[in-house]
PDB file of N, CA and C in Angstrom:
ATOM      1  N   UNK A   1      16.455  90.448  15.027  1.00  0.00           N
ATOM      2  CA  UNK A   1      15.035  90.573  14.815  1.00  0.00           C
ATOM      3  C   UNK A   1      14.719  90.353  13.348  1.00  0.00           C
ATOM      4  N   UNK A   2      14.020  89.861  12.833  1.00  0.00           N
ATOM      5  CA  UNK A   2      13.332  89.133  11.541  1.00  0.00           C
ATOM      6  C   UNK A   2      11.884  89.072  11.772  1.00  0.00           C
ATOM      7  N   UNK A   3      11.380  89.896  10.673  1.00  0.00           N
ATOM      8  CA  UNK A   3       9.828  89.745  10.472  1.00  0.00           C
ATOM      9  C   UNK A   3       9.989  88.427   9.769  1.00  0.00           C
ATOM     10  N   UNK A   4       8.682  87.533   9.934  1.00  0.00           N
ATOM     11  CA  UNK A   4       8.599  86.501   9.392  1.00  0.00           C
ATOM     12  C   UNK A   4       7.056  86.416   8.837  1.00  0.00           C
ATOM     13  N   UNK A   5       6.048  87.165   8.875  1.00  0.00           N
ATOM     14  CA  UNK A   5       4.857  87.432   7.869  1.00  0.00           C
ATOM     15  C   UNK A   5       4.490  88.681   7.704  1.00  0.00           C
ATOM     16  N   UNK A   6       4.233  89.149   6.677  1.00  0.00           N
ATOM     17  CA  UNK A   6       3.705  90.411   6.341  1.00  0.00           C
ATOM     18  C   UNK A   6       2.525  90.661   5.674  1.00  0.00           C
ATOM     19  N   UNK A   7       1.820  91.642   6.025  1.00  0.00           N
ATOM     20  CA  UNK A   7       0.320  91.841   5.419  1.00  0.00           C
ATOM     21  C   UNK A   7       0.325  93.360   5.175  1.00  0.00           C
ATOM     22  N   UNK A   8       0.329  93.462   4.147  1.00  0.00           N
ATOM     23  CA  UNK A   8      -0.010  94.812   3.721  1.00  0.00           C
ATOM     24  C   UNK A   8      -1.336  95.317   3.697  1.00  0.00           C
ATOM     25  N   UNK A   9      -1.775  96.299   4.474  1.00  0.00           N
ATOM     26  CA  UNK A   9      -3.337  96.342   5.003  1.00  0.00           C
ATOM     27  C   UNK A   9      -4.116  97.914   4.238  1.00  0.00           C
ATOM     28  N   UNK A  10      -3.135  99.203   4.742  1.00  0.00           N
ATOM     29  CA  UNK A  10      -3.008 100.607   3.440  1.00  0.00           C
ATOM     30  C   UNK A  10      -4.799 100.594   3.784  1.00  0.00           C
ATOM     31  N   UNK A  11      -5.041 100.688   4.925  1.00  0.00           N
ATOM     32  CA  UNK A  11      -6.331 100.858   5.346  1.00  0.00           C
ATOM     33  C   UNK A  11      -6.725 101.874   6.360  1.00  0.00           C
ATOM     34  N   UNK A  12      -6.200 103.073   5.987  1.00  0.00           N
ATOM     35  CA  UNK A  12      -6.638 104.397   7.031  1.00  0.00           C
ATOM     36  C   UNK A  12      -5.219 104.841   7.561  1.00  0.00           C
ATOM     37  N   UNK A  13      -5.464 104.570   9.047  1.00  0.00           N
ATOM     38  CA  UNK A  13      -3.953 104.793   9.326  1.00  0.00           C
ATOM     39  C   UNK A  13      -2.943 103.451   9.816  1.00  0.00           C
ATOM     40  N   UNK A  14      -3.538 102.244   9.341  1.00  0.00           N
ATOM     41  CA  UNK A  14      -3.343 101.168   9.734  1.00  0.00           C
ATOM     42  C   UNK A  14      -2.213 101.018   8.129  1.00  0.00           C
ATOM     43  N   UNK A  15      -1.186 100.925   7.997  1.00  0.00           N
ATOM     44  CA  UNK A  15       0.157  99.932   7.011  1.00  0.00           C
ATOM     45  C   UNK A  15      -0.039  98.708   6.262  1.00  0.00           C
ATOM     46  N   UNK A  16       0.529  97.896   7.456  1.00  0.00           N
ATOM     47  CA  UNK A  16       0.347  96.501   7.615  1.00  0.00           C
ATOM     48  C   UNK A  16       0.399  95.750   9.204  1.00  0.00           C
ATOM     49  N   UNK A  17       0.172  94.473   9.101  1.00  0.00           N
ATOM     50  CA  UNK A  17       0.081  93.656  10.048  1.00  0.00           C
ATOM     51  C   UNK A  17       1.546  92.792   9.856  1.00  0.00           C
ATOM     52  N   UNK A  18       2.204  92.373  10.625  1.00  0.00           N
ATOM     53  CA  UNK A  18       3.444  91.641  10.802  1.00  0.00           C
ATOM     54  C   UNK A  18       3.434  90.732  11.905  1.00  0.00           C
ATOM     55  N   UNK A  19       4.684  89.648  11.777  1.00  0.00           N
ATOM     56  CA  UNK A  19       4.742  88.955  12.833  1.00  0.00           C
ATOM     57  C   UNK A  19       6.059  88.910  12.928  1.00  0.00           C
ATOM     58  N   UNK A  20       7.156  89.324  14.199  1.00  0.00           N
ATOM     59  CA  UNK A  20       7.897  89.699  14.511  1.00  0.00           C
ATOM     60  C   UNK A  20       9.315  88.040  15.543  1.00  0.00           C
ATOM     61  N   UNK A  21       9.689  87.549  14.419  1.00  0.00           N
ATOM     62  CA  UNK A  21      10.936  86.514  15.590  1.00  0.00           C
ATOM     63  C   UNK A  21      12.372  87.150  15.825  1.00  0.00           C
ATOM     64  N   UNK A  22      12.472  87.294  17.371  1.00  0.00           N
ATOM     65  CA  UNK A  22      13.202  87.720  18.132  1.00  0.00           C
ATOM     66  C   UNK A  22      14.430  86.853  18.252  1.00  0.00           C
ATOM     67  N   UNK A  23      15.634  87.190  18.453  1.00  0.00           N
ATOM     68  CA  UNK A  23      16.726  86.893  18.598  1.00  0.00           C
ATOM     69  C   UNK A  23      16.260  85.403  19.555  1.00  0.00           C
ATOM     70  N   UNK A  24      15.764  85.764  19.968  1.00  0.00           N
ATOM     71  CA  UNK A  24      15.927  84.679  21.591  1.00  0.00           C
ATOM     72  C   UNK A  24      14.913  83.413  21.194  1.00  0.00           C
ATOM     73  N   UNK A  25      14.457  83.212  19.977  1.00  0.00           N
ATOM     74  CA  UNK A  25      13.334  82.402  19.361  1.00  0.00           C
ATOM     75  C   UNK A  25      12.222  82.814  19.372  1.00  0.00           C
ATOM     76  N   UNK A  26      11.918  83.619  20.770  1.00  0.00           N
ATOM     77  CA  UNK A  26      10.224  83.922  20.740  1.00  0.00           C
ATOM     78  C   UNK A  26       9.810  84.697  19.457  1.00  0.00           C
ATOM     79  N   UNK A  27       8.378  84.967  19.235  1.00  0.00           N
ATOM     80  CA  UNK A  27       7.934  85.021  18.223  1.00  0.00           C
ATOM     81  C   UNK A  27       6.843  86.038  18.752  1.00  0.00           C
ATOM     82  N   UNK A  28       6.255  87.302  18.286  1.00  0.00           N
ATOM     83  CA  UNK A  28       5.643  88.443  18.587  1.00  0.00           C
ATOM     84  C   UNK A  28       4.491  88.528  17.531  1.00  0.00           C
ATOM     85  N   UNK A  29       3.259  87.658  17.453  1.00  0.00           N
ATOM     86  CA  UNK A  29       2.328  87.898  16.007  1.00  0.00           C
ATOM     87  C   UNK A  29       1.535  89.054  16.345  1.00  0.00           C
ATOM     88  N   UNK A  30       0.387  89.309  15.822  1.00  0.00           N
ATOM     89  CA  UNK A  30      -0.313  90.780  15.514  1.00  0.00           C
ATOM     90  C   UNK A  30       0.525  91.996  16.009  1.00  0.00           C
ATOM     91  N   UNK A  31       1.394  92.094  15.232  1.00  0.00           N
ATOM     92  CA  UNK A  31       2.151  93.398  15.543  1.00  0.00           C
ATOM     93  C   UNK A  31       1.389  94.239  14.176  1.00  0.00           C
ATOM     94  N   UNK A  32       1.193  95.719  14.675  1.00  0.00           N
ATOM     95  CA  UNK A  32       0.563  96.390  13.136  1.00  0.00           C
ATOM     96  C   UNK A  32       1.369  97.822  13.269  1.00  0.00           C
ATOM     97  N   UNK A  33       2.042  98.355  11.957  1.00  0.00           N
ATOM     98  CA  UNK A  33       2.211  99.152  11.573  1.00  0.00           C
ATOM     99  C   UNK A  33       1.648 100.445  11.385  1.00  0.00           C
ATOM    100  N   UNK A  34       1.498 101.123  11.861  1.00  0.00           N
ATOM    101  CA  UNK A  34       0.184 102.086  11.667  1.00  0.00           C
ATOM    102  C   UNK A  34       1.578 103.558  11.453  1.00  0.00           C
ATOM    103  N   UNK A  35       0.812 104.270  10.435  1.00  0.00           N
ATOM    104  CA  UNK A  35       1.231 105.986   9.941  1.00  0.00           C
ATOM    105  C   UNK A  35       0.324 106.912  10.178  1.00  0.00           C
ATOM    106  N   UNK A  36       0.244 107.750  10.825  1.00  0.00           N
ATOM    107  CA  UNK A  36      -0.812 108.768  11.096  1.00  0.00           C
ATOM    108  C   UNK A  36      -0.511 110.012  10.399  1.00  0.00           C
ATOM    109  N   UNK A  37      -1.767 110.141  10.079  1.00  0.00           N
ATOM    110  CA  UNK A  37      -1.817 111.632   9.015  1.00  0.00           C
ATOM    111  C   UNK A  37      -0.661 112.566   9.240  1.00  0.00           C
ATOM    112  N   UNK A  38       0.134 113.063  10.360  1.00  0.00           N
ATOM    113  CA  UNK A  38       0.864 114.180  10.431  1.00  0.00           C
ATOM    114  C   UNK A  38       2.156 113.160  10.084  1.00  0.00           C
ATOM    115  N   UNK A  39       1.844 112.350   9.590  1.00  0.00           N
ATOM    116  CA  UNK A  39       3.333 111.392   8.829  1.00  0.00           C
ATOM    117  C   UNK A  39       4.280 110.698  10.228  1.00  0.00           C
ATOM    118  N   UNK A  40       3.796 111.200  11.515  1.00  0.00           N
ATOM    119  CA  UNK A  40       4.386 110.269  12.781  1.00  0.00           C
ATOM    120  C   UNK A  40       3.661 108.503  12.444  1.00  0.00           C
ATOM    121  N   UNK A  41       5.402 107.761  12.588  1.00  0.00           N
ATOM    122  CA  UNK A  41       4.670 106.468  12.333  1.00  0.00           C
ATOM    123  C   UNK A  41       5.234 105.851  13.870  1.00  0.00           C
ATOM    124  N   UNK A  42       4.793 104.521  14.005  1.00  0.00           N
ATOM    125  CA  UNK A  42       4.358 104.047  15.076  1.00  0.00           C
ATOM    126  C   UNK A  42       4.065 102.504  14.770  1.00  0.00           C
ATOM    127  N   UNK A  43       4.811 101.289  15.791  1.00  0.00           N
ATOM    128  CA  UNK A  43       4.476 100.002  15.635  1.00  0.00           C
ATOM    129  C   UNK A  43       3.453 100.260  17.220  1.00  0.00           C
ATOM    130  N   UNK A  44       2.111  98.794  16.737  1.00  0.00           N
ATOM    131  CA  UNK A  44       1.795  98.579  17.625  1.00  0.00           C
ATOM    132  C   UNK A  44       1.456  97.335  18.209  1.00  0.00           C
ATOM    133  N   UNK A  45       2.002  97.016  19.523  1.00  0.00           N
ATOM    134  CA  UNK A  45       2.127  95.534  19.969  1.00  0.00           C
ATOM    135  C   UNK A  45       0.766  95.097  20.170  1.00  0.00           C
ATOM    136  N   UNK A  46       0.811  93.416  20.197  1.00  0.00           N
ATOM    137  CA  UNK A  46      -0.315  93.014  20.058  1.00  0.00           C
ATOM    138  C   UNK A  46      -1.408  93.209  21.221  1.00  0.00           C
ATOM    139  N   UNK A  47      -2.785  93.455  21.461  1.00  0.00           N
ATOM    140  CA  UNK A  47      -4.030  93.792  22.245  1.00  0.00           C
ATOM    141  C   UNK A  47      -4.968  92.920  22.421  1.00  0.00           C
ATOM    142  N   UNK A  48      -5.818  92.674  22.552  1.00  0.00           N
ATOM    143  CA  UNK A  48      -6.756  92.223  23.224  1.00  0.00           C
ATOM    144  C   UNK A  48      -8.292  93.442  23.377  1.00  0.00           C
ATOM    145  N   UNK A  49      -8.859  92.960  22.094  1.00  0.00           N
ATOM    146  CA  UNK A  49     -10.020  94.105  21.843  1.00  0.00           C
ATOM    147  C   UNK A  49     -11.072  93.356  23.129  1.00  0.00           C
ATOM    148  N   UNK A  50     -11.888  94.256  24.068  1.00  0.00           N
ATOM    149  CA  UNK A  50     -12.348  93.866  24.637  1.00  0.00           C
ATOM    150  C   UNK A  50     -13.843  95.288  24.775  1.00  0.00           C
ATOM    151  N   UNK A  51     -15.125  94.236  24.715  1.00  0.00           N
ATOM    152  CA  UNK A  51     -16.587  95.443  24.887  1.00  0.00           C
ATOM    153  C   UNK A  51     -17.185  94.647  26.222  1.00  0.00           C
ATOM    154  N   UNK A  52     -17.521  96.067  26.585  1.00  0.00           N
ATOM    155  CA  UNK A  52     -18.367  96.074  28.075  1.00  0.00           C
ATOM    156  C   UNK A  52     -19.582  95.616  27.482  1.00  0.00           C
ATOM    157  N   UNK A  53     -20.473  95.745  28.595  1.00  0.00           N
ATOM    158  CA  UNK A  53     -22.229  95.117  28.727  1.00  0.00           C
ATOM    159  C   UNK A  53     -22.734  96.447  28.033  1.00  0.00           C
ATOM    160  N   UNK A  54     -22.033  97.573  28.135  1.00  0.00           N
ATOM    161  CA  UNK A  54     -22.693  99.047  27.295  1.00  0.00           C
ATOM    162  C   UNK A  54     -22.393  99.176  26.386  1.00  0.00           C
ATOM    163  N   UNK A  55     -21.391  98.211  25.455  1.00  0.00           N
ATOM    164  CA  UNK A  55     -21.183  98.033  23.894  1.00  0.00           C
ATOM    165  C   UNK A  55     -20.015  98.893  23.474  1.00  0.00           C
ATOM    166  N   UNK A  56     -19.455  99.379  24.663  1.00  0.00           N
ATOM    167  CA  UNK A  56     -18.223  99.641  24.853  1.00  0.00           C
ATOM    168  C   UNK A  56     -16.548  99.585  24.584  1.00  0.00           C
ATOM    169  N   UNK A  57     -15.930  99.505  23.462  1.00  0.00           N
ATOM    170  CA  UNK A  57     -15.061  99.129  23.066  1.00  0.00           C
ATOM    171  C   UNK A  57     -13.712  99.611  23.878  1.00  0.00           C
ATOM    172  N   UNK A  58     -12.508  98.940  24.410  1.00  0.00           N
ATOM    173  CA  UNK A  58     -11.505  99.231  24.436  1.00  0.00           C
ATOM    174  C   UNK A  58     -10.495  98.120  24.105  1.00  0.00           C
ATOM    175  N   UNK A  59      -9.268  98.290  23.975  1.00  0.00           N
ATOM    176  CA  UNK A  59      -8.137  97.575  23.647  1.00  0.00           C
ATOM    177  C   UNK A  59      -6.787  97.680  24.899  1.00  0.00           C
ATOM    178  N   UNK A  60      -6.518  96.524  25.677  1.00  0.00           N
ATOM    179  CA  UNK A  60      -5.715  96.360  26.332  1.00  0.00           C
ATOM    180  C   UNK A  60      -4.251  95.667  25.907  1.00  0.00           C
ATOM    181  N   UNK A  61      -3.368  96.002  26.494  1.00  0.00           N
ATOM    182  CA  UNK A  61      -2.345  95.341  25.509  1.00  0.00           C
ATOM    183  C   UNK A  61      -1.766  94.392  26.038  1.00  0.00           C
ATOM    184  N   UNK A  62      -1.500  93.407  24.969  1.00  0.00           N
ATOM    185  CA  UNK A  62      -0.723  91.965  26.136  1.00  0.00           C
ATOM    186  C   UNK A  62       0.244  91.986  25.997  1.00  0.00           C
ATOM    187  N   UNK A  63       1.434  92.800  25.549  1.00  0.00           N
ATOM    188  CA  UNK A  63       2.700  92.979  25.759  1.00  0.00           C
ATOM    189  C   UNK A  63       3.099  94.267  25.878  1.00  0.00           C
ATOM    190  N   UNK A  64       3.974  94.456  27.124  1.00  0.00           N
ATOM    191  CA  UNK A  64       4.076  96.507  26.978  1.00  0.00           C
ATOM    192  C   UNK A  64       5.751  95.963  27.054  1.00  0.00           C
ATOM    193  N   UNK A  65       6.167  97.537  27.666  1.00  0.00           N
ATOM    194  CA  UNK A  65       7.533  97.518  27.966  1.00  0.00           C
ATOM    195  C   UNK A  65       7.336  98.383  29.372  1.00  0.00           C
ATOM    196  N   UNK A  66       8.370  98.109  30.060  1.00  0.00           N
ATOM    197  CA  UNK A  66       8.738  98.862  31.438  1.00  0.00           C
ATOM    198  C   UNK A  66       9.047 100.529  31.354  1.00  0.00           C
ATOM    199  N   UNK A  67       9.818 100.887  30.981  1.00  0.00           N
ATOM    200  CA  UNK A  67       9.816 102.029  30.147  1.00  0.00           C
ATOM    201  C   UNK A  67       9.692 102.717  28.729  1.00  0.00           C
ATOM    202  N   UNK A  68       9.319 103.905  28.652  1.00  0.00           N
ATOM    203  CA  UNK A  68       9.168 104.207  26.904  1.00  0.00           C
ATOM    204  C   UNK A  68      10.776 104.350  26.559  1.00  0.00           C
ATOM    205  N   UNK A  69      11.149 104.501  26.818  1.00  0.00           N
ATOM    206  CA  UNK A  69      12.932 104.298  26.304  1.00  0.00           C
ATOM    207  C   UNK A  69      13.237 103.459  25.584  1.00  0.00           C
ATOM    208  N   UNK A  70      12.786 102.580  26.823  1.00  0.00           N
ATOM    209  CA  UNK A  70      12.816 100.940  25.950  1.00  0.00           C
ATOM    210  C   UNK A  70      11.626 100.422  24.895  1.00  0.00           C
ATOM    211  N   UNK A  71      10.395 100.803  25.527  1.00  0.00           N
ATOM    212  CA  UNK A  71       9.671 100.861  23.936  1.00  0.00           C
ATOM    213  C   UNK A  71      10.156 101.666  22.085  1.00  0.00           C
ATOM    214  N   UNK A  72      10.595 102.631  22.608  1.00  0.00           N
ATOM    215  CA  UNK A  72      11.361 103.180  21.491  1.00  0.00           C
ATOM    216  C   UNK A  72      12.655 102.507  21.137  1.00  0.00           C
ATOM    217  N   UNK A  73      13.262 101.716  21.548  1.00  0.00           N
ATOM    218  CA  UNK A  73      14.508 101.229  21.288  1.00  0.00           C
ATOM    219  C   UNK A  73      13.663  99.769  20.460  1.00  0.00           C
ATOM    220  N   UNK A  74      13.301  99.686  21.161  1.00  0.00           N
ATOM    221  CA  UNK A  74      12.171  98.272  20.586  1.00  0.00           C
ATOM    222  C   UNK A  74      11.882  98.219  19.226  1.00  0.00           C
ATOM    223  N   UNK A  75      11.025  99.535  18.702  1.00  0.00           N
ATOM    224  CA  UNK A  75      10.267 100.351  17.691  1.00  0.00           C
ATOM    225  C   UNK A  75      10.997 100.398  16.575  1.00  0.00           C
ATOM    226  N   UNK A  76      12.245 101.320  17.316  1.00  0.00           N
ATOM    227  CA  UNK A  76      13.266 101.543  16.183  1.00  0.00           C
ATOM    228  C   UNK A  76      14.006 100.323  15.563  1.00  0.00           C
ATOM    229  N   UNK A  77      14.198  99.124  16.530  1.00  0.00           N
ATOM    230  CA  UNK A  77      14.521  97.904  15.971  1.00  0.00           C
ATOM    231  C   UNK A  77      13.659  96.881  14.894  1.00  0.00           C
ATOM    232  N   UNK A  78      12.536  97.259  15.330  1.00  0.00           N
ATOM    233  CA  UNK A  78      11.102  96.383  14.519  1.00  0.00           C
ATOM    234  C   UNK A  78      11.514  97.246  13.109  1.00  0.00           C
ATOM    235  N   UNK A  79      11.103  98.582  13.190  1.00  0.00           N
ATOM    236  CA  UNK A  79      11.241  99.478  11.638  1.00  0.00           C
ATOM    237  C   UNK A  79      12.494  98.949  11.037  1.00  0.00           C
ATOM    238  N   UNK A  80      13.820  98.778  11.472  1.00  0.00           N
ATOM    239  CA  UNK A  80      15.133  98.044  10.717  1.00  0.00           C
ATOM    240  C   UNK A  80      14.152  96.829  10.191  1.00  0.00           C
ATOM    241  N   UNK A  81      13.605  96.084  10.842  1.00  0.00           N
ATOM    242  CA  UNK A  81      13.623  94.430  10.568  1.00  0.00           C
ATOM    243  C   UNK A  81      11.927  94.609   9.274  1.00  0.00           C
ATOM    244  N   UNK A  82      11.623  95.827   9.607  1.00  0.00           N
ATOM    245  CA  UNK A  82      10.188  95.911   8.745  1.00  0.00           C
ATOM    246  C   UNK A  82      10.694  96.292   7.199  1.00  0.00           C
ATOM    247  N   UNK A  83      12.042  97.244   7.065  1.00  0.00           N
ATOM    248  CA  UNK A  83      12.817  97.469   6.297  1.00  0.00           C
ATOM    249  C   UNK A  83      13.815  96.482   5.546  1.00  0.00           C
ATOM    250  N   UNK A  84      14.146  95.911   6.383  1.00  0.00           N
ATOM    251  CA  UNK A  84      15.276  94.848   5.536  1.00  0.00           C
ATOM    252  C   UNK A  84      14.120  93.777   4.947  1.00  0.00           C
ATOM    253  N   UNK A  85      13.312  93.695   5.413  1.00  0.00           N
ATOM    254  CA  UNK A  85      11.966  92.456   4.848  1.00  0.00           C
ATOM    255  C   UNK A  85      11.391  93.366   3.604  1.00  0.00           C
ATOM    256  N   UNK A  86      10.991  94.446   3.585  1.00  0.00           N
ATOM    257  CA  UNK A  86      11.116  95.097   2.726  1.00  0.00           C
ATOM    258  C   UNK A  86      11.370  94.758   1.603  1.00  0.00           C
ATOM    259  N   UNK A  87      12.416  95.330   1.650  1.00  0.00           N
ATOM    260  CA  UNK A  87      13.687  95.571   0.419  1.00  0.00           C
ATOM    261  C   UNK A  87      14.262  94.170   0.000  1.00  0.00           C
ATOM    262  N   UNK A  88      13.817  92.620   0.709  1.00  0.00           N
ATOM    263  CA  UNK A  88      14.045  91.402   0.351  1.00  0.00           C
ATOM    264  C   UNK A  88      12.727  90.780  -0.191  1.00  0.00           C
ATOM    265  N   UNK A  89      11.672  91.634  -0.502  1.00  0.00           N
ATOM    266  CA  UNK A  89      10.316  90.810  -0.785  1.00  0.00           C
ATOM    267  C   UNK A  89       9.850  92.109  -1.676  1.00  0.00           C
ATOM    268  N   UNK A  90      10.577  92.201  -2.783  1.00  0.00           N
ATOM    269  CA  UNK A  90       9.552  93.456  -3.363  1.00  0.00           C
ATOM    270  C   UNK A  90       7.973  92.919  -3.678  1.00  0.00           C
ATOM    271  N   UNK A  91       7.764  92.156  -3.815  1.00  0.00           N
ATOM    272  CA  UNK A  91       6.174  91.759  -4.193  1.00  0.00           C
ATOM    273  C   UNK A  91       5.535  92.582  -3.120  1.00  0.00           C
ATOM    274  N   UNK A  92       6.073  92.898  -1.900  1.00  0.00           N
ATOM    275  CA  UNK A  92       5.363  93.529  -0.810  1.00  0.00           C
ATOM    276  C   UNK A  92       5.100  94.997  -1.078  1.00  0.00           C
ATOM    277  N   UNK A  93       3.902  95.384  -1.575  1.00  0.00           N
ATOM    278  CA  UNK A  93       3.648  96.789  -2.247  1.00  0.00           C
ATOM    279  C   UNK A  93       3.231  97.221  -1.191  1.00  0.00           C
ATOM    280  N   UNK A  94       4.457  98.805  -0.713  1.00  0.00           N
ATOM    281  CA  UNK A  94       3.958  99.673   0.387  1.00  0.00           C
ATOM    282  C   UNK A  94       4.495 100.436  -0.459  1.00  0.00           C
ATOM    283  N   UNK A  95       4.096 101.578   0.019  1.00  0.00           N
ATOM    284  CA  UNK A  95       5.037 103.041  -0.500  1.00  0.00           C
ATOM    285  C   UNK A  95       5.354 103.552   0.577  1.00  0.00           C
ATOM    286  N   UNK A  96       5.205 103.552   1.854  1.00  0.00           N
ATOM    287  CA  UNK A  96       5.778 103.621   3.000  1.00  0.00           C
ATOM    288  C   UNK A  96       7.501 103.001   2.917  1.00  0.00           C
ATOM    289  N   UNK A  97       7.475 102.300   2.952  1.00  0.00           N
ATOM    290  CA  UNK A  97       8.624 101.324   2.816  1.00  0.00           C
ATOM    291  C   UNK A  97       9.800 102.128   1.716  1.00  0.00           C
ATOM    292  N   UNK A  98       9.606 102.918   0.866  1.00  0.00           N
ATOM    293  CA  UNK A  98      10.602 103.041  -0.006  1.00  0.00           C
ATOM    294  C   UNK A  98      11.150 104.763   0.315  1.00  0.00           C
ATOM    295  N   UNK A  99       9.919 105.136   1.237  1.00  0.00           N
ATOM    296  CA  UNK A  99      10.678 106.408   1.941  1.00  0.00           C
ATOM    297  C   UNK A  99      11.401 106.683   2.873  1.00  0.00           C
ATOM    298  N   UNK A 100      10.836 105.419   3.732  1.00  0.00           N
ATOM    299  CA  UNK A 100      11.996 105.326   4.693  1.00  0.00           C
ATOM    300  C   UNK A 100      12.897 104.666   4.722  1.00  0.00           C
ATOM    301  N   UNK A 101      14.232 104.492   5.302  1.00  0.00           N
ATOM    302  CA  UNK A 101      15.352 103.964   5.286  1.00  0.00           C
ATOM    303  C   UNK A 101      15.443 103.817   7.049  1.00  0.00           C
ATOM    304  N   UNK A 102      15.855 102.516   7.579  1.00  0.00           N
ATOM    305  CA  UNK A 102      16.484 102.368   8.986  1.00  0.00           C
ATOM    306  C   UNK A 102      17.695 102.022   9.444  1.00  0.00           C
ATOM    307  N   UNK A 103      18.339 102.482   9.790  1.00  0.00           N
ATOM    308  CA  UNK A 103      19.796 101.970  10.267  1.00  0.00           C
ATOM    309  C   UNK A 103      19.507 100.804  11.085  1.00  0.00           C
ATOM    310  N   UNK A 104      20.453  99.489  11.021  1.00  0.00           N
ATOM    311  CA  UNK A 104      20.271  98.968  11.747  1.00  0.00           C
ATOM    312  C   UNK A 104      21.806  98.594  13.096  1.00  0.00           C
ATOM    313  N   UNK A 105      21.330  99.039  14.036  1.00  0.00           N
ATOM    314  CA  UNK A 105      21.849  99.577  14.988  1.00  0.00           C
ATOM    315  C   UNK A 105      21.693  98.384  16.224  1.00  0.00           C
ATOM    316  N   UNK A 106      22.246  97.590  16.437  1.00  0.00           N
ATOM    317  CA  UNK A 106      22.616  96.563  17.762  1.00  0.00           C
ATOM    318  C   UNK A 106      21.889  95.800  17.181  1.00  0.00           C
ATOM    319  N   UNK A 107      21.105  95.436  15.841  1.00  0.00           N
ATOM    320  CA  UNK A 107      19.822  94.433  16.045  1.00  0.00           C
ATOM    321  C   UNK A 107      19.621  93.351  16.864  1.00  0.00           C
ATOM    322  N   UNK A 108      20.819  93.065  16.703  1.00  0.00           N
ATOM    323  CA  UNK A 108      20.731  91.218  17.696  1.00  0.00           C
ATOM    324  C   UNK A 108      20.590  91.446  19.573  1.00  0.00           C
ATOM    325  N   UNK A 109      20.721  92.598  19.518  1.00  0.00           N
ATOM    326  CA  UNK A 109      20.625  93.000  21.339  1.00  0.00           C
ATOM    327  C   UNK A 109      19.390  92.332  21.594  1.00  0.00           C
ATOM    328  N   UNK A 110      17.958  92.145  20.991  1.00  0.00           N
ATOM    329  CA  UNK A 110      17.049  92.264  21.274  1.00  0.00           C
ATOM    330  C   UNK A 110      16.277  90.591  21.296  1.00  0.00           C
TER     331      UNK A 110
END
């Protein structure tokens, strides 16, 4: 797994925006980083913002996973690949990034 664009965004609880190439070639864009106040962080796959006729906002997602197991195995692989991009692009100003550390653990499984 290799991020291949990064956007540093540091806009609420939103990080950055990334675009994510997978072992297998495919390619995963609007992926966003988001940290929430109680310091739980969280990737989120790309959506599809969609408003009703009542001005209604929701967000559906166009890529899930079958189980959360496997979404978390997923997660924890993206944070390695959000990390090693990291630490190879310092111009990329997060301060997120220099507290955490990820093992990277099977990366190429994915």
């Amino acid at each position: 797994m290799k991020v291949i664009f990064y956007r540093a965004v540091n806009k609420g609880t939103i990080k950055a925006n990334f675009n994510l190439l997978l072992p297998s070639g495919m390619i995963i864009y609007k992926m966003t980083w988001m940290l929430m106040h109680d310091g739980r962080e969280f990737l989120n796959m790309p959506s599809e913002k969609v408003t009703n006729a009542l001005g209604i906002t929701k967000y559906y997602p166009i890529v899930s996973f079958e189980t959360t197991e496997l979404r978390d195995i997923f997660q924890q692989k993206c944070k390695v690949a959000l990390s090693e991009y990291l630490n190879n692009n310092p111009d990329c100003q997060n301060p997120v990034s220099k507290e955490k550390k990820y093992e990277n653990k099977d990366a190429n499984e994915w």
